[in-house]
Protein backbone atom coordinates (compact mmCIF):
# COMPACT_ATOMS: atom_id res chain seq x y z
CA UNK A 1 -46.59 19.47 -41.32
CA UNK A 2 -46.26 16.30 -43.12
CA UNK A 3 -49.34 15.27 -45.09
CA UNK A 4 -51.10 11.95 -43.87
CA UNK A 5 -50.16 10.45 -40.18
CA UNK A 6 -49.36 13.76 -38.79
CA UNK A 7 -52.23 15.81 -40.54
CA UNK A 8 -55.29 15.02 -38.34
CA UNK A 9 -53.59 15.34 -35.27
CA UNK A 10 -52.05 19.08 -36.20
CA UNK A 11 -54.91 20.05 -36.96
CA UNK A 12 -56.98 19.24 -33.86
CA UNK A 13 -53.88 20.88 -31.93
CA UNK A 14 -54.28 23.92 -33.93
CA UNK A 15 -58.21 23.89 -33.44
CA UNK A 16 -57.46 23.56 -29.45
CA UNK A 17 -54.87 26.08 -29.42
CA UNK A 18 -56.95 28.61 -31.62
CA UNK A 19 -60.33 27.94 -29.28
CA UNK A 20 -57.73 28.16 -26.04
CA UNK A 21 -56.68 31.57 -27.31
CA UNK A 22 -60.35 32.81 -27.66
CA UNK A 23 -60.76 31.61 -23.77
CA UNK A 24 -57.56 33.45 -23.19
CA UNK A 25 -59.29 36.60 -24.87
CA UNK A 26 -62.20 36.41 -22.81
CA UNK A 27 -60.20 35.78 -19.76
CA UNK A 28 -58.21 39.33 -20.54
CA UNK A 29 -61.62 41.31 -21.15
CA UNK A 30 -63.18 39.72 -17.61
CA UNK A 31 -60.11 41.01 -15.62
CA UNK A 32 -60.71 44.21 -17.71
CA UNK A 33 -64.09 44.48 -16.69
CA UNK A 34 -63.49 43.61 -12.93
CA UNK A 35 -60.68 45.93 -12.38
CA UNK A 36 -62.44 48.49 -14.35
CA UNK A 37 -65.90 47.89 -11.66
CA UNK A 38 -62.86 47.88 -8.57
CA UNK A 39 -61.59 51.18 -9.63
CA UNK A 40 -64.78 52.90 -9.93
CA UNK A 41 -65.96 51.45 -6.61
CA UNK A 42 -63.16 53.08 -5.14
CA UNK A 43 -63.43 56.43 -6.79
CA UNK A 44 -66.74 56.57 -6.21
CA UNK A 45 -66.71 56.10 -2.46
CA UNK A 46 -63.47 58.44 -2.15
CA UNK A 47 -65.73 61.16 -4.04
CA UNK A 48 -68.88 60.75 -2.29
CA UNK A 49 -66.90 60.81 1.43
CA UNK A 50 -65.49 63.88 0.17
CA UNK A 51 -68.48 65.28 -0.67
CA UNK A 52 -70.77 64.52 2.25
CA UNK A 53 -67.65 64.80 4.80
CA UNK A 54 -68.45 61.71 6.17
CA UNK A 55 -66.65 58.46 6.68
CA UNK A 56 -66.22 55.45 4.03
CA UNK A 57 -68.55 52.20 4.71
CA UNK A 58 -65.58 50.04 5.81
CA UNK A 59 -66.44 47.45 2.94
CA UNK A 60 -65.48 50.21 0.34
CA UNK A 61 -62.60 51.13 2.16
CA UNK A 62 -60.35 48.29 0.93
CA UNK A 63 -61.49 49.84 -2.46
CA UNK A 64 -60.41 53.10 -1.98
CA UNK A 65 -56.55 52.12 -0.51
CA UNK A 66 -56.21 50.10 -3.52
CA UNK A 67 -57.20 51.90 -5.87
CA UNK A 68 -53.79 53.07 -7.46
CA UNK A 69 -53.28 48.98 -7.89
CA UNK A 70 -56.99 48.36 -9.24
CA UNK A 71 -55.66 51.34 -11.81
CA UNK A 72 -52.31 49.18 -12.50
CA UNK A 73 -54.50 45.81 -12.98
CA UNK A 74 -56.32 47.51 -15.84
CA UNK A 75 -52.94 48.24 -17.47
CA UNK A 76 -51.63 44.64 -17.37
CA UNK A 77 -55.64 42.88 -18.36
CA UNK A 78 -55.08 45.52 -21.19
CA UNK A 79 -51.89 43.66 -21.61
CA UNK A 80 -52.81 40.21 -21.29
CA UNK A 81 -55.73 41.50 -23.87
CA UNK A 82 -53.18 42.33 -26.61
CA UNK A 83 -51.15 39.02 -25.84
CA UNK A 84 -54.47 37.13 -26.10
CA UNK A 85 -55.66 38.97 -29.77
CA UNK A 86 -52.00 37.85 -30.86
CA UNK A 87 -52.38 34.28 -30.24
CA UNK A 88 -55.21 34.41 -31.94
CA UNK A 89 -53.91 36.05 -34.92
CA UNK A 90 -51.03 33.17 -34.78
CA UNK A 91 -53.73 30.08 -34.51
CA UNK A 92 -55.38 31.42 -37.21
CA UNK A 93 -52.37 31.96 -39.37
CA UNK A 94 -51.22 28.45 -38.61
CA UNK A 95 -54.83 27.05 -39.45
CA UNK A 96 -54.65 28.22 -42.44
CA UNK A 97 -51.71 27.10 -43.71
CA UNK A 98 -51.79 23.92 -42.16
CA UNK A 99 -55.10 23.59 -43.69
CA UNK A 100 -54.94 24.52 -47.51
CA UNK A 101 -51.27 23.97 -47.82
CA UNK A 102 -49.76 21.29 -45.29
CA UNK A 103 -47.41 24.09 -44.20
CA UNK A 104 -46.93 23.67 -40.27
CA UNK A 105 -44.84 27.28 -39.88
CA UNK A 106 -42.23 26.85 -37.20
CA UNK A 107 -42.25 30.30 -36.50
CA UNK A 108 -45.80 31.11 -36.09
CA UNK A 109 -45.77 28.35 -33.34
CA UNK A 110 -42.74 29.45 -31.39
CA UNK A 111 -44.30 32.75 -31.34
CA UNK A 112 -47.50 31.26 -30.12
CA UNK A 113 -45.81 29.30 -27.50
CA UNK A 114 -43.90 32.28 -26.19
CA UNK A 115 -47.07 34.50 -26.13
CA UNK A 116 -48.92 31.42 -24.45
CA UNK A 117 -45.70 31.53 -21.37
CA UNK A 118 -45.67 35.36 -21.01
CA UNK A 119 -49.72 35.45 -21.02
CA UNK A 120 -49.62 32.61 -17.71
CA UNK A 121 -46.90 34.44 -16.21
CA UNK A 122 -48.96 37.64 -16.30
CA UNK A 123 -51.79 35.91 -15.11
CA UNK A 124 -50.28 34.22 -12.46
CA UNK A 125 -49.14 37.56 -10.98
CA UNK A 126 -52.49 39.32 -11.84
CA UNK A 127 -54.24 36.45 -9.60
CA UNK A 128 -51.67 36.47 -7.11
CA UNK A 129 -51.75 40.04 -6.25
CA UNK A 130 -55.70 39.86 -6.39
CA UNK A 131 -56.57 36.87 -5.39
CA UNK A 132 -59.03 38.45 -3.00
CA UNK A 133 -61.18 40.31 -5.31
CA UNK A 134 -60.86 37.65 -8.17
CA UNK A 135 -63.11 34.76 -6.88
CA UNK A 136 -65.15 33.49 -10.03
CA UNK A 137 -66.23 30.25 -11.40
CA UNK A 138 -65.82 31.97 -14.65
CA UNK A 139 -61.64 31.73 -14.15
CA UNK A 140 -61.73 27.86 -14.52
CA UNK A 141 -62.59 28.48 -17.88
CA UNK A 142 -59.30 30.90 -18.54
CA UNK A 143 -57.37 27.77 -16.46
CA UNK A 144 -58.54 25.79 -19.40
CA UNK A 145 -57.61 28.06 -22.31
CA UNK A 146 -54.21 28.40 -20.30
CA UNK A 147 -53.73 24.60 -20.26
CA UNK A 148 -55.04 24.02 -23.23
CA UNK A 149 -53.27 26.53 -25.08
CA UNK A 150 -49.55 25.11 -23.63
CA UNK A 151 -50.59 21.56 -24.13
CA UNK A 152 -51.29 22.16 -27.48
CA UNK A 153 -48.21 24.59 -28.27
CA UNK A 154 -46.11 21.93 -26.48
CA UNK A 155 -47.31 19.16 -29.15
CA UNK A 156 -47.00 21.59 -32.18
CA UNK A 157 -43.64 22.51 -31.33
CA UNK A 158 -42.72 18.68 -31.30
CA UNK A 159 -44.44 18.26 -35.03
CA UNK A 160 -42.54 21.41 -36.20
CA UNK A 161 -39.22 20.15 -35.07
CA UNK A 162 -40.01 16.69 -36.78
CA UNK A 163 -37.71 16.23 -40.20
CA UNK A 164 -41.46 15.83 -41.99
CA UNK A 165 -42.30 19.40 -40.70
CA UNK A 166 -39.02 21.07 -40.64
CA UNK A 167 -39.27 21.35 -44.21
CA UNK A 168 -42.66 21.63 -45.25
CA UNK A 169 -42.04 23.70 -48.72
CA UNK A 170 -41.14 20.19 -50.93
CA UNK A 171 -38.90 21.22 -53.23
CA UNK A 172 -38.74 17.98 -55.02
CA UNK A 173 -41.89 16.06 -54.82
CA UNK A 174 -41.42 13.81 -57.53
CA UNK A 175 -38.12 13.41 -60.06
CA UNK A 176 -39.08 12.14 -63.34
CA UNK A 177 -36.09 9.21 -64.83
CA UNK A 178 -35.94 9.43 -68.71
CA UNK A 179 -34.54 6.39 -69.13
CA UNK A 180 -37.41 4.80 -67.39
CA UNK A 181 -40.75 5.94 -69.11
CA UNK A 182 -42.64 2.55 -68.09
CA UNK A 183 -41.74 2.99 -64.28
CA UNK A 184 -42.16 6.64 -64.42
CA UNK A 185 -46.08 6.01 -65.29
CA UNK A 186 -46.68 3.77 -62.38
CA UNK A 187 -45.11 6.05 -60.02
CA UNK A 188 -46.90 8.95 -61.11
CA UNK A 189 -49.42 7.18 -60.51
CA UNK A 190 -48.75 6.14 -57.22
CA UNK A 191 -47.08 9.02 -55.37
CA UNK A 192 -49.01 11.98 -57.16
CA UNK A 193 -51.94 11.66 -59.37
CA UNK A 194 -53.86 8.76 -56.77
CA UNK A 195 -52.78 11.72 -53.32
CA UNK A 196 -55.67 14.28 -55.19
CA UNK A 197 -58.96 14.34 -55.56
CA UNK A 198 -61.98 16.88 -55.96
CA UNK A 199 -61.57 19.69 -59.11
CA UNK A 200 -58.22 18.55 -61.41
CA UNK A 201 -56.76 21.73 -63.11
CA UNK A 202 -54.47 21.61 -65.51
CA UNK A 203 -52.29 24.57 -67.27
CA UNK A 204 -50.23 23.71 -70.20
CA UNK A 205 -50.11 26.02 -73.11
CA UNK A 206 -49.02 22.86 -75.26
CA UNK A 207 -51.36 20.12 -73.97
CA UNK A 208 -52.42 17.70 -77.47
CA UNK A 209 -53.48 14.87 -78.37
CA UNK A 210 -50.57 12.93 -77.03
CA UNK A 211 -51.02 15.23 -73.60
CA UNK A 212 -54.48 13.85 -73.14
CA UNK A 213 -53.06 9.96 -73.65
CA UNK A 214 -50.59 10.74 -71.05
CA UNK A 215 -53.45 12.27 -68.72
CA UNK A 216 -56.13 9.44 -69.39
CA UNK A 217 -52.87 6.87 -68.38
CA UNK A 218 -52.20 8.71 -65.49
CA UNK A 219 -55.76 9.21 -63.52
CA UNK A 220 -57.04 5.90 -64.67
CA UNK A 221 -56.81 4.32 -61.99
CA UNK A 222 -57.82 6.84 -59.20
CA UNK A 223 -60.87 8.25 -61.51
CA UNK A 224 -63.14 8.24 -58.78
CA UNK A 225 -61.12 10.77 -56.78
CA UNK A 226 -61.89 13.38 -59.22
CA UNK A 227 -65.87 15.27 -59.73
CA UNK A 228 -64.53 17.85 -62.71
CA UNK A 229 -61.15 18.02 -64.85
CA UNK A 230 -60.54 21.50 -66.43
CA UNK A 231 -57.71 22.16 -69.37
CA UNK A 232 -56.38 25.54 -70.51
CA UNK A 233 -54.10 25.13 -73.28
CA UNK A 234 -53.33 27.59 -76.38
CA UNK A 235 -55.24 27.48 -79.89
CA UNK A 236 -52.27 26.12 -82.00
CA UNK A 237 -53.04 22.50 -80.51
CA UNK A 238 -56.59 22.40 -81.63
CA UNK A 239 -56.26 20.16 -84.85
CA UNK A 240 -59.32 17.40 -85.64
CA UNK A 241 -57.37 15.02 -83.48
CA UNK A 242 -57.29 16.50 -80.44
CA UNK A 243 -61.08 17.60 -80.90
CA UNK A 244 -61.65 13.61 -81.88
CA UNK A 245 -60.13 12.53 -78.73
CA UNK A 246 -61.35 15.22 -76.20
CA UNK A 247 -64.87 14.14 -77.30
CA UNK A 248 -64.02 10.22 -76.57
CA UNK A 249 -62.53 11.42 -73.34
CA UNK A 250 -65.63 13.36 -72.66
CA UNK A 251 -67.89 10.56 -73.43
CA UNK A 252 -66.04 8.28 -71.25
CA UNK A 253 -65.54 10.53 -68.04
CA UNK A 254 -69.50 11.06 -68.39
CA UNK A 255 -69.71 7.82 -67.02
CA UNK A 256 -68.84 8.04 -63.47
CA UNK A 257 -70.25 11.64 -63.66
CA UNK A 258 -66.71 13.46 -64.67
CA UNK A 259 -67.04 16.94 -65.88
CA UNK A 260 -64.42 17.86 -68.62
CA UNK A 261 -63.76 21.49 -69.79
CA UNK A 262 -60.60 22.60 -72.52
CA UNK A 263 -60.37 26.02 -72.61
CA UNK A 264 -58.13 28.11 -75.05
CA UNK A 265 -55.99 30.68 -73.40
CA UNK A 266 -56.08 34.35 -74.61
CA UNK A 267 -53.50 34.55 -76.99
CA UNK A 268 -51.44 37.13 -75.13
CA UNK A 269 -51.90 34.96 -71.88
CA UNK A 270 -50.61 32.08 -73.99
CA UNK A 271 -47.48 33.87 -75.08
CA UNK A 272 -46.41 34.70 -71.67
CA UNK A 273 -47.46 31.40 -69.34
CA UNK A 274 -44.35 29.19 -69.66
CA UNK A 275 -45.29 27.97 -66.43
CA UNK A 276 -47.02 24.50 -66.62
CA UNK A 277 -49.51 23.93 -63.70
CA UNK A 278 -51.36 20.92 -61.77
CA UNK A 279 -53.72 21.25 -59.19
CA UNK A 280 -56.31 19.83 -57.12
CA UNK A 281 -58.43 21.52 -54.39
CA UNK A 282 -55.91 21.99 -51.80
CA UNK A 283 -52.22 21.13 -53.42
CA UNK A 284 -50.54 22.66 -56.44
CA UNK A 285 -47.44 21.66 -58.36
CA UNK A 286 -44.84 23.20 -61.37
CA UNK A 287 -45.03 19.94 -63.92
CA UNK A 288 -43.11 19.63 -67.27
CA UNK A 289 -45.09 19.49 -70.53
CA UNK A 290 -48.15 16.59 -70.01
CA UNK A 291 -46.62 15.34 -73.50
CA UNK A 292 -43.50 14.72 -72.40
CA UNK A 293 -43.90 14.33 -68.60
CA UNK A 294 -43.01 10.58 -68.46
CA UNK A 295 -40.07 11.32 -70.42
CA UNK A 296 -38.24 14.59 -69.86
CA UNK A 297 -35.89 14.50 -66.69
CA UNK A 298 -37.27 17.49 -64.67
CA UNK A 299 -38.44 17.48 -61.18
CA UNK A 300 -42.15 18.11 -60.49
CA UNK A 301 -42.19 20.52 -58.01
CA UNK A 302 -44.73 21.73 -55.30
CA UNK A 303 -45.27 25.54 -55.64
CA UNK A 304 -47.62 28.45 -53.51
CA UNK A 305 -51.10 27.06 -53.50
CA UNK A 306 -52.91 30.47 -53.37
CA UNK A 307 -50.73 31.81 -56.23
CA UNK A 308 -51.33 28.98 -58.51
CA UNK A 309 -54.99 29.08 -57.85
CA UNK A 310 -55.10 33.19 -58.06
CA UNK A 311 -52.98 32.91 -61.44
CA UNK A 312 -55.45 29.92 -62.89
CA UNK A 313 -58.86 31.39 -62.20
CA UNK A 314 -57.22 35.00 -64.30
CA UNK A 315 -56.19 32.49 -66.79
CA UNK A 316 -59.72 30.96 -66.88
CA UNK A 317 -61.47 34.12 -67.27
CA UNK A 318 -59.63 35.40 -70.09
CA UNK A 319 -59.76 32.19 -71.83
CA UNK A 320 -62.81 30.78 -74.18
CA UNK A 321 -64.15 27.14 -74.27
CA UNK A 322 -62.84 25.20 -77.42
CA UNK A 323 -66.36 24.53 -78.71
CA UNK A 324 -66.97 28.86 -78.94
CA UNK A 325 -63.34 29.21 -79.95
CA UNK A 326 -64.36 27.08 -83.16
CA UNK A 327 -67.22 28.68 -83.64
CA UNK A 328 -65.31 32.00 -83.17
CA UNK A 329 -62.92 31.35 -85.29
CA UNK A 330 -65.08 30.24 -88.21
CA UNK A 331 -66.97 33.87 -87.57
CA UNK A 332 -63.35 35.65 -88.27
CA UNK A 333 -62.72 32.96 -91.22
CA UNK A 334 -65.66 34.32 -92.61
CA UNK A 335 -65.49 38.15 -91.79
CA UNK A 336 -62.33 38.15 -93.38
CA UNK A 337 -63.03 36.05 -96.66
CA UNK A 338 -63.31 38.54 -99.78
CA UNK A 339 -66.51 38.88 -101.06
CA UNK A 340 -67.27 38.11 -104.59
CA UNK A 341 -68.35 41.18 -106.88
CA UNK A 342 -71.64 41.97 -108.15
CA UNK A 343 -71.62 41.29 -111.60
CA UNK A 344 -71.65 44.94 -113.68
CA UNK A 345 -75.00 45.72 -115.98
């Protein structure tokens, strides 16, 4: 699903086909519960004629001659109740990935769609066979789910076809020029850093001083967008000049009421994440180094959402904020420094 223009709309499809499927689901369990009261009906007036050797009331005698087919309707509502808990499942899969990752899955809606077709069929044949017993108001309401559910599938299946949708993984969502630095700032700016907002999240085991320049250049203009920016990086970049300029950065985010947290990664963690990360709330990309990234010809690339944010937050726990790691590693300084000798009598 394309992000912008398209976005709203797919999702209010989605949220009318998942709501159509829960009608659908109710629909299934009503026919269950009718057919079920039919059969028993008829088994109880064939049982109690037996019993008193007398002849059925001729209103339960429909029941009883039908009662093999009353038997068969339970079968298919059982049916149409399976069909109905997998369009569910689909909606919700769809949802969800539409949702936190902008990923309209072509499959998951064809599947849908040809669930939604066998489940009218079904119920077409259910009602025509029973059309007699089946008088509710309450079936209106599965009419709706029906229509809604098809209407719906019909316009998804349009946005998945669309070129915007029929590749929704984008492998390339930004190729950095080396030979133009300058341009490669504004367009950064532009196309990536100004399209995210909420918590910023950063992973770069060799984020500096001349990291943070590049970072303060790059979200200057779309500061507002952003409530907290967190940094995990690896101990060998804290020198004095990095701690001098994450305080002025500090000081100056504080103004419109932006949070800023550098953590050091565990030293292990550091070794092995060659991986650089950026991330928002909902979007997640592979980025070169934030030292170099106006300058190094690489591609920024958008990667698995809920693996980038599962592999940050172990990250975050194993790592320690830079003002303890100081403090930390003036503790081991000290621990380690040989202590003078008591002067002999």
């Amino acid at each position: 699903m394309k992000v912008g223009e398209d976005r709203s709309s797919g999702l209010i499809a989605l949220s009318i086909s998942g709501l159509s499927s829960f009608l659908l689901l109710a629909g299934a369990i009503y026919a269950i519960k009718e057919f079920s009261i039919f059969y028993g009906i008829g088994l109880g007036a064939g049982l109690q004629s037996s019993a008193s050797n007398s002849p059925i009331v001729p209103i339960l005698q429909s029941y009883l001659t039908n009662i093999s087919s009353f038997h068969q309707g339970i079968l298919e509502s059982y049916l149409l109740f399976m069909i109905a808990f997998m369009l569910i499942g689909a909606s919700f899969i769809n949802f969800i990935r539409a949702y936190d990752r902008d990923v309209l899955s072509g499959t998951y809606v064809v599947l849908h769609t040809a669930f939604t077709v066998v489940y009218i069929l079904l119920l077409f044949v259910i009602l025509s066979d029973f059309a007699v017993y089946l008088q509710s108001a309450y079936l209106y309401l599965v009419y709706a789910g029906a229509a809604g559910a098809f209407l719906s599938d019909t316009y998804l299946v349009y946005l998945s076809r669309k070129p915007s949708a029929k590749q929704p993984h984008m492998k390339h969502a930004f190729s950095i020029n080396p030979s133009t630095p300058f341009s490669n700032v504004i367009n950064l700016q532009d196309q990536l850093f100004s399209q995210m907002h909420g918590h910023l999240r950063i992973v770069d085991k060799h984020f500096n001083s001349i990291a943070l320049a590049n970072l303060h250049r790059l979200i200057e203009n779309s500061m507002p967008n952003f409530t907290k920016i967190s940094i995990l990086t690896s101990k060998e970049m804290l020198d004095s000049k990095f701690n001098e300029s994450v305080s002025d950065f500090r000081a100056e985010l504080s103004g419109p009421g932006i949070g800023l947290e550098i953590r050091v990664m565990d030293g292990t963690d550091a070794m092995q994440q060659h991986e650089r990360i950026l991330m928002d709330d909902k979007i997640a990309y592979k980025i070169p180094p934030f030292n170099i990234i106006t300058k190094r010809s690489e591609h920024i690339t958008k990667i698995n959402y809920s693996e980038a944010d599962r592999r940050f937050s172990q990250l975050l726990d194993r790592s320690i904020k830079m003002e303890n790691y100081a403090v930390k590693k003036g503790r081991d300084n000290t621990a380690t420094e040989p202590h003078a000798e008591s002067p002999q009598p």
